[in-house]
Each structure stands twice: as C-alpha cells, then as structure tokens.
N, C-alpha and C. Protein backbone atom coordinates (compact mmCIF):
# COMPACT_ATOMS: atom_id res chain seq x y z
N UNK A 1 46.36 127.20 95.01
CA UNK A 1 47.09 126.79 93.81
C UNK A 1 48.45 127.49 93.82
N UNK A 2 49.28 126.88 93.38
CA UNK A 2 50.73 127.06 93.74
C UNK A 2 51.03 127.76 92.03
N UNK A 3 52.62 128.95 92.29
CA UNK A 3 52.87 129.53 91.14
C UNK A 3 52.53 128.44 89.50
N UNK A 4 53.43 127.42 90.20
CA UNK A 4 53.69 126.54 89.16
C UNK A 4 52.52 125.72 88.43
N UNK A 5 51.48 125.70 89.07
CA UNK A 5 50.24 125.02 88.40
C UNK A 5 49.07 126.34 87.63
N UNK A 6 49.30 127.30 88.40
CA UNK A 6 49.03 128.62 87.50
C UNK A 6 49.60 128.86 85.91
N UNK A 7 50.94 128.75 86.46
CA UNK A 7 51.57 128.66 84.71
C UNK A 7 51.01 127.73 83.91
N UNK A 8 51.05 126.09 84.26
CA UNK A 8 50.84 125.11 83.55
C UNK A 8 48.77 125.77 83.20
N UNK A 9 48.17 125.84 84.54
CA UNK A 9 46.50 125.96 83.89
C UNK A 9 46.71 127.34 82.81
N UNK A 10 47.38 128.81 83.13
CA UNK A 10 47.53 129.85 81.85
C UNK A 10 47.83 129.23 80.34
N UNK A 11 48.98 128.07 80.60
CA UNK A 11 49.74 127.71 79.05
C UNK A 11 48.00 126.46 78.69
N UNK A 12 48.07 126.15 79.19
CA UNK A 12 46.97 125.03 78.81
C UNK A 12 45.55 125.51 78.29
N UNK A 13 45.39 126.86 78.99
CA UNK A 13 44.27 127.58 78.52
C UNK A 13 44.19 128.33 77.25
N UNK A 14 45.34 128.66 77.07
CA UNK A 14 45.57 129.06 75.96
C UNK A 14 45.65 128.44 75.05
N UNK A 15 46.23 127.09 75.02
CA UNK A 15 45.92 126.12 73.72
C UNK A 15 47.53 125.60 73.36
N UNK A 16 48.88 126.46 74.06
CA UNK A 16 50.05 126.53 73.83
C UNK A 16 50.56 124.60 74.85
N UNK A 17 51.48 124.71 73.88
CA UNK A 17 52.77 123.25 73.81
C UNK A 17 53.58 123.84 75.10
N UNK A 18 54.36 123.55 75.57
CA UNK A 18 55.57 124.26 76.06
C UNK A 18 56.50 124.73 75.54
N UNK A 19 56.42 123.54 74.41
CA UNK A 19 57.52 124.51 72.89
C UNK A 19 56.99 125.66 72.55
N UNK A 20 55.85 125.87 72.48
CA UNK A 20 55.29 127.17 71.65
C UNK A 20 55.43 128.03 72.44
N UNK A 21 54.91 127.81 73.67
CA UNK A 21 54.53 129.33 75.22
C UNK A 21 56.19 129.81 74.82
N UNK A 22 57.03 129.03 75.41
CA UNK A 22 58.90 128.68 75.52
C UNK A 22 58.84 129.93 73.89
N UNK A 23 58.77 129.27 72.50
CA UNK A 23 59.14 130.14 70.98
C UNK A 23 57.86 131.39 71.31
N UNK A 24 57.16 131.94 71.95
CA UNK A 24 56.67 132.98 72.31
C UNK A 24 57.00 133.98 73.05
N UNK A 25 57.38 133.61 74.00
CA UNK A 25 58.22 134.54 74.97
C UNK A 25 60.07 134.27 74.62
N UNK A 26 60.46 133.46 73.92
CA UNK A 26 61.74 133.57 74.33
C UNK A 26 62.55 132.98 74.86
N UNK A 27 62.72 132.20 75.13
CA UNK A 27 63.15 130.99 76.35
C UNK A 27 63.45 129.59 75.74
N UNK A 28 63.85 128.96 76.18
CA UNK A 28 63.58 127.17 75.86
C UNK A 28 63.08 126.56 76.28
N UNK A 29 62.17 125.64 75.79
CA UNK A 29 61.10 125.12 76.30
C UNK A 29 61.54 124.37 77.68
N UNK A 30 62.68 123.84 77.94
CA UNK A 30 63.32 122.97 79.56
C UNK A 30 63.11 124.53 80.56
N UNK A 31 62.61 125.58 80.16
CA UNK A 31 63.07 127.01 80.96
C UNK A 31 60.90 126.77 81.78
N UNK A 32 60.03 126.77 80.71
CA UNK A 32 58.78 126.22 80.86
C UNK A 32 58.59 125.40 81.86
N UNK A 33 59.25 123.92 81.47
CA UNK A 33 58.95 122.75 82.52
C UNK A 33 59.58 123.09 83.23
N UNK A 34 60.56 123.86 84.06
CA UNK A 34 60.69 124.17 85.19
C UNK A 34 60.09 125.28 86.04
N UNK A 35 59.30 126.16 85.34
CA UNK A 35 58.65 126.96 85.98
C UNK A 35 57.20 125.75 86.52
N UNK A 36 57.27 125.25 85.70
CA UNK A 36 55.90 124.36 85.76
C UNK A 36 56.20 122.88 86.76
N UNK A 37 57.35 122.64 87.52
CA UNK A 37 57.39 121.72 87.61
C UNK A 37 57.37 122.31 89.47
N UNK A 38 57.23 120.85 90.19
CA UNK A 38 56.98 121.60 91.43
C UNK A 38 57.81 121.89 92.61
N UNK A 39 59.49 121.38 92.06
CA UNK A 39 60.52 121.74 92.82
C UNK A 39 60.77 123.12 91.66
N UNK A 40 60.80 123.45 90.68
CA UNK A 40 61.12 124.22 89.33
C UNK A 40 61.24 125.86 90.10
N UNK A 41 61.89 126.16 89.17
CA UNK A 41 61.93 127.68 89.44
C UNK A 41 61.44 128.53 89.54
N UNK A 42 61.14 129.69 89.76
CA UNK A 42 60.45 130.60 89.93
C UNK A 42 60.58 131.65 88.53
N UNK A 43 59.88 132.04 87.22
CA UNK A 43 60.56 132.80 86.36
C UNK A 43 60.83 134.08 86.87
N UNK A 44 61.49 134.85 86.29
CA UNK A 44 61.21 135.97 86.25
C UNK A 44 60.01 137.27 85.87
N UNK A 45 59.93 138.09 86.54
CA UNK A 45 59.16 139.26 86.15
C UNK A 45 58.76 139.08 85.06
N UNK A 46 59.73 139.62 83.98
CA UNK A 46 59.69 139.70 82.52
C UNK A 46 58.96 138.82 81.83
N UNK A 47 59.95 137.68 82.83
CA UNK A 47 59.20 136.05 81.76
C UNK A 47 57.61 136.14 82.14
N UNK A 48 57.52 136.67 83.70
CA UNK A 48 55.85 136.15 83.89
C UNK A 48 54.77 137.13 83.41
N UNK A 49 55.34 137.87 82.60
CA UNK A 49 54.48 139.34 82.40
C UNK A 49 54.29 138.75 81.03
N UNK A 50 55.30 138.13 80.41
CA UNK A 50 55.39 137.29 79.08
C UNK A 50 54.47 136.63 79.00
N UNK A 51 53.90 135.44 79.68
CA UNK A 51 53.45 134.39 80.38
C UNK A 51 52.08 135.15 80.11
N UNK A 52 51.99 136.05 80.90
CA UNK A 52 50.62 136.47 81.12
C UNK A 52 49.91 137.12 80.04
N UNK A 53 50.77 137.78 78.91
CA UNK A 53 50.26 138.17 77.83
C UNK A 53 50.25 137.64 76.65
N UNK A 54 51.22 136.51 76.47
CA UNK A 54 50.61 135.54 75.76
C UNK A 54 49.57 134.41 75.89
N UNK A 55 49.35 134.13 77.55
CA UNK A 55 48.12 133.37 77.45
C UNK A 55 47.02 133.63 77.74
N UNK A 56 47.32 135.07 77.92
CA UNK A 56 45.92 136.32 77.99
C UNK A 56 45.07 135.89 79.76
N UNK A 57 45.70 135.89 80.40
CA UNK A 57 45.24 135.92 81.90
C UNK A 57 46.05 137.67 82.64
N UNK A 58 45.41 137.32 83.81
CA UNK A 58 45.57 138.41 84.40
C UNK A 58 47.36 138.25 85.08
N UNK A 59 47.68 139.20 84.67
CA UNK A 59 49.50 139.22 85.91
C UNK A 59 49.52 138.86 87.13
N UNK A 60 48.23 139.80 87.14
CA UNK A 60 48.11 139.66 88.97
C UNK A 60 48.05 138.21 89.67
N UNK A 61 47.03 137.68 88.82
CA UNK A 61 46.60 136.42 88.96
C UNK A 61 47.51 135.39 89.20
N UNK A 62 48.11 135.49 87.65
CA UNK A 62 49.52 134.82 87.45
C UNK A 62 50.39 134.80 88.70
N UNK A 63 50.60 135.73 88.82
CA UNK A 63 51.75 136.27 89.81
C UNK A 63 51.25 135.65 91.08
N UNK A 64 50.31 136.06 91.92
CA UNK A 64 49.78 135.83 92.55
C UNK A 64 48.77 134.56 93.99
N UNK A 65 47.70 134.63 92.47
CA UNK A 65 46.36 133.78 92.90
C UNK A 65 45.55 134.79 93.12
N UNK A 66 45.87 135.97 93.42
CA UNK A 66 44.99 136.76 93.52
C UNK A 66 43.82 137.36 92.40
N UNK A 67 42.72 137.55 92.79
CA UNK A 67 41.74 138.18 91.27
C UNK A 67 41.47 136.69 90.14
N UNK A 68 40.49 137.96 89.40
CA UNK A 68 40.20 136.49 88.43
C UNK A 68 41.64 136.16 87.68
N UNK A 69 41.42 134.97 86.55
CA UNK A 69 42.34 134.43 85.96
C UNK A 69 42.74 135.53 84.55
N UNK A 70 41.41 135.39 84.09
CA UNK A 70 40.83 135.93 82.67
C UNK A 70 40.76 137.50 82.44
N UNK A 71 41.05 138.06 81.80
CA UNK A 71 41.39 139.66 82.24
C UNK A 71 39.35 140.00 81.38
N UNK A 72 39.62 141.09 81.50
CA UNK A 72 38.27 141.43 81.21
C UNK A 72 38.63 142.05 79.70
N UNK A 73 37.37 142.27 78.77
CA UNK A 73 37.78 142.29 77.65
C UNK A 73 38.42 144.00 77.56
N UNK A 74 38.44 144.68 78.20
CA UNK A 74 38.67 145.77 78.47
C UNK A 74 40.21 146.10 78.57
N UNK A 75 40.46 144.92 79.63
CA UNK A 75 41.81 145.54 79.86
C UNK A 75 42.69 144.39 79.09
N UNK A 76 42.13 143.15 77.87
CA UNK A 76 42.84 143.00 76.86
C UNK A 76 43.78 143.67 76.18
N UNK A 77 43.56 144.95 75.68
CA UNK A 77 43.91 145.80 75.08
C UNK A 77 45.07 146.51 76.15
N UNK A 78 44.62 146.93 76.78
CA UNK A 78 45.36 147.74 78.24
C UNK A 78 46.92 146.88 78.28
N UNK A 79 46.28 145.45 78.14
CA UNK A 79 47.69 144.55 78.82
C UNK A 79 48.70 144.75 77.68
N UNK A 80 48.82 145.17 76.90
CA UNK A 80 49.56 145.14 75.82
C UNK A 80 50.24 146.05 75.96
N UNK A 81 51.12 146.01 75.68
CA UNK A 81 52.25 147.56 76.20
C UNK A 81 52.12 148.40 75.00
N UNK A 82 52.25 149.67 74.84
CA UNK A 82 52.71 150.43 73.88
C UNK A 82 53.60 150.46 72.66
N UNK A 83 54.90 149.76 73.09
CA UNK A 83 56.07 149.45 72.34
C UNK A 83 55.70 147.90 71.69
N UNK A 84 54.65 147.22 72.37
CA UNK A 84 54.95 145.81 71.64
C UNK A 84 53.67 146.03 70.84
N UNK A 85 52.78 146.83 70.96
CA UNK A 85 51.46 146.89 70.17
C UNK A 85 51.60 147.24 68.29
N UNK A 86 50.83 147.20 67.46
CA UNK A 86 51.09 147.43 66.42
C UNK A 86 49.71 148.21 66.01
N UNK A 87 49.98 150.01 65.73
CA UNK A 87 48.43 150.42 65.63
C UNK A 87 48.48 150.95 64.34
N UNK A 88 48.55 149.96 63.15
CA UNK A 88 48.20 149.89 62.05
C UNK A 88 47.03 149.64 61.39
N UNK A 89 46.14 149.82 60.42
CA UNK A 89 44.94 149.33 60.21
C UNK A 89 45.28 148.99 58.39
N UNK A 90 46.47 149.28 57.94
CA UNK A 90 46.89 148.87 56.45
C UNK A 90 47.74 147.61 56.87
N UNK A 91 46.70 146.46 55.82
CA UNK A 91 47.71 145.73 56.23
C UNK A 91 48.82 145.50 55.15
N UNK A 92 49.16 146.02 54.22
CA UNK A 92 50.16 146.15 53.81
C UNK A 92 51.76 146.94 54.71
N UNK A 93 51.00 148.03 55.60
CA UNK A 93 51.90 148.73 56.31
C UNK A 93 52.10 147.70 57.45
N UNK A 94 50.84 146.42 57.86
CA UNK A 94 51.43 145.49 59.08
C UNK A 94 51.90 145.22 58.73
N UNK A 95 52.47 144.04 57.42
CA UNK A 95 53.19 143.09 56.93
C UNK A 95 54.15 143.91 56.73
N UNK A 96 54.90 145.28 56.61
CA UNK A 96 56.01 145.47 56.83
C UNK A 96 56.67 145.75 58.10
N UNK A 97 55.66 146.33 59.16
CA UNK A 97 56.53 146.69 60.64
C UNK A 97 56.64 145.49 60.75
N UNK A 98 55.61 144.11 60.80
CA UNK A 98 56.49 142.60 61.00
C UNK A 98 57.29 142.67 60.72
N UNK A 99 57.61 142.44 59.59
CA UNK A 99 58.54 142.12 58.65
C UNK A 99 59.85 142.71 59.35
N UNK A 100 60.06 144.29 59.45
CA UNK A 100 60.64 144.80 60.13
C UNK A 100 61.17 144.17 61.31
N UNK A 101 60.13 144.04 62.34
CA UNK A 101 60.36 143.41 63.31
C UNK A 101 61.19 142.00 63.84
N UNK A 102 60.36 141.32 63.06
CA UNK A 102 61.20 139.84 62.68
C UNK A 102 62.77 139.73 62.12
N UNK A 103 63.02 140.88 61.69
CA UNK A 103 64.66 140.85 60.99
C UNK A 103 65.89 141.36 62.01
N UNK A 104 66.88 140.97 61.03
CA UNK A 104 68.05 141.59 62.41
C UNK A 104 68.53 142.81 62.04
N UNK A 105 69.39 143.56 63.43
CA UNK A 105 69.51 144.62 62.66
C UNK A 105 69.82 145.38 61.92
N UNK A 106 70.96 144.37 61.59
CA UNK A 106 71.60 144.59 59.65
C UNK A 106 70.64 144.21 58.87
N UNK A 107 69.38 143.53 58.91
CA UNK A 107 68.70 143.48 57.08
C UNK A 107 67.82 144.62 58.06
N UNK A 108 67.59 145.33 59.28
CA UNK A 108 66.40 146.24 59.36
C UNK A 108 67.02 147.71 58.71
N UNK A 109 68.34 147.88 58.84
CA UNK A 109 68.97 148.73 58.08
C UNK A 109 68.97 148.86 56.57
N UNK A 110 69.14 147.71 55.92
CA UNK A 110 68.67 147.64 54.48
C UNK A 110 67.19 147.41 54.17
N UNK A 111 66.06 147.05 54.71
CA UNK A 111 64.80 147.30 54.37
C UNK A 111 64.63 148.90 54.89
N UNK A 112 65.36 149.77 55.33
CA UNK A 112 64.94 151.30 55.41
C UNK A 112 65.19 151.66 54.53
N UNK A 113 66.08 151.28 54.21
CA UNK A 113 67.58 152.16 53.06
C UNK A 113 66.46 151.77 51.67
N UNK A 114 66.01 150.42 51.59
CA UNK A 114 65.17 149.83 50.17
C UNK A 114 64.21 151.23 49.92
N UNK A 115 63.53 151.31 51.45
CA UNK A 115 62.18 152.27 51.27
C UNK A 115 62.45 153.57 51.09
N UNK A 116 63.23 153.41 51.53
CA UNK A 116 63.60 155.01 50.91
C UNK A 116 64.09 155.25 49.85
N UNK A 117 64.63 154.78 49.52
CA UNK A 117 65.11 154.40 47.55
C UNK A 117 64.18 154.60 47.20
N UNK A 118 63.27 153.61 47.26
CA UNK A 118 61.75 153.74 46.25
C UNK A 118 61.09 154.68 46.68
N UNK A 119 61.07 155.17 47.87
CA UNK A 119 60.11 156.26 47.89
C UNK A 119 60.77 157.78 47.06
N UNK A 120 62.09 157.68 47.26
CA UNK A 120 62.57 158.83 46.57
C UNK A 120 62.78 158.79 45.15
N UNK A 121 62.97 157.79 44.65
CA UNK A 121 62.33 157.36 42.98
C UNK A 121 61.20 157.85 42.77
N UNK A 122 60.03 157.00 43.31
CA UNK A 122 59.02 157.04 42.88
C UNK A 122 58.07 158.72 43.13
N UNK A 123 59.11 160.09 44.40
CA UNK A 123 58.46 161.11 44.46
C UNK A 123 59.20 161.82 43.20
N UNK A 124 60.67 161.40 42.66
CA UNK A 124 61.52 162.52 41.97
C UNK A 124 62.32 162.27 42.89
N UNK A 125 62.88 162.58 44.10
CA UNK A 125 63.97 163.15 45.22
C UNK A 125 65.07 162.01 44.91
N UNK A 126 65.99 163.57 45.78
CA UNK A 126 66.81 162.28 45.89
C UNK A 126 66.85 161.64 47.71
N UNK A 127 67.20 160.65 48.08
CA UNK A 127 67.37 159.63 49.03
C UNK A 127 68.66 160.97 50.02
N UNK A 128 68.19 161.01 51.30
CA UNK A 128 69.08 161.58 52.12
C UNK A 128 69.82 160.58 52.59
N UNK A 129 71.86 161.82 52.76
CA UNK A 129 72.44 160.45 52.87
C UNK A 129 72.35 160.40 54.10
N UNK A 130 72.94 159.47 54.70
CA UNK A 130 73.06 158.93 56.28
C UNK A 130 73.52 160.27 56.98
N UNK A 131 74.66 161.02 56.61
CA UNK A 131 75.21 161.97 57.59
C UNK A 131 73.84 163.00 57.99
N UNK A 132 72.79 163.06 56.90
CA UNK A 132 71.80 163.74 57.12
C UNK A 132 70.78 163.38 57.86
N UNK A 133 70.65 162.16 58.69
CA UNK A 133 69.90 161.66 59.20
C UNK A 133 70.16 161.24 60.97
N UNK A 134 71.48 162.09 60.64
CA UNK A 134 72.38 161.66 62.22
C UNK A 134 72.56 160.69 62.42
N UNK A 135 73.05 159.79 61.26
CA UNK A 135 74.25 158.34 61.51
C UNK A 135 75.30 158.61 61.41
C-alpha cells in the first residue's frame, strides 16, 4: 500500500471529510486530495504526525507501512504530545484553556488581564501591573 492510500484508509477510518482532516490539522482541504491522490504530494512531517493523531493510527504506520495501523490503547495517550494535551479534570478550567486556545493573541491578552481583575477583586488585591510581570 502506497503513502497515499494510507492517508485516504487513516482519514476514512476515522470518520473525517477531507474538509474536516484539512480544518483539523490546518491546511486546505486541495492540500488532503493531494496527499491522497496518486501522482499528489508527499506531506510533510508535521502534516503526517498531524494526520496520524487526528485519525488515531500509528506514525510509523502512516509514514511507513510498517507495524500495525491502530496504535494500542496505551500508547493513545503517549501519541499526544505534552504541549497539545490538556491535563485538566475541571471542566470549567477546560472551557477556559480552550477558550484560551482558540483566541488570538490580542483577545488571549485580554482574557488574562479579565482574570486577573476578577481574581484580584474578588481576593481584596490589587491586579499587578504589567512592568511587574516582565512585559
């Protein structure tokens, strides 16, 4: 099985459009049908590490052909990087690192600035200014 039919069986297994895999990782969906197509390109690293953790198969595999497809439930968890993981168990505190996350980085600057307002209201304090925070 060739790179390109790997991608297409990963996105298909997963349940993903090409629009969706494409608004998941980042890309445009014409970036998809050419990885998937069989003169098509080759993605990149990044993109295929993308690839592989949104449609929950193995990299190797992906990458490859090598090993199973399906990662084991073990190293589910494993495949997830550190920085993209979220190890919250409030979900009030998820719905804000989203939240966070999802914004740019001028409103992520004013949803800090909000929380800290209210948090320094609501202890007594007052709000440290920026020079105190090394901005």
């Amino acid at each position: 099985m060739n790179p390109q039919d790997r991608i297409r069986l990963a996105r298909r297994h997963a349940g993903l459009s090409q629009a969706r895999l494409a608004e998941a990782i980042g890309v445009q969906r014409s970036a998809v049908s050419h990885w998937e197509s069989p003169q098509g390109k080759n993605p990149s690293v990044e993109h295929l590490r993308a690839v592989a953790v949104v449609a929950s198969v193995a990299f190797e595999w992906l990458a490859t052909g090598r090993g199973k497809m399906q990662l084991s439930e073990d190293a589910v968890l494993d495949s997830v990087s550190a920085a993209d993981a979220i190890l919250v168990e409030d979900l009030l505190e998820l719905r804000l690192v989203q939240a966070f996350r999802e914004a740019s980085p001028r409103t992520r600057i004013a949803l800090v600035e909000i929380v800290e307002e209210l948090t320094a209201k609501r202890l007594g304090r007052t709000r440290p200014k920026r020079s105190q925070l090394g901005e």
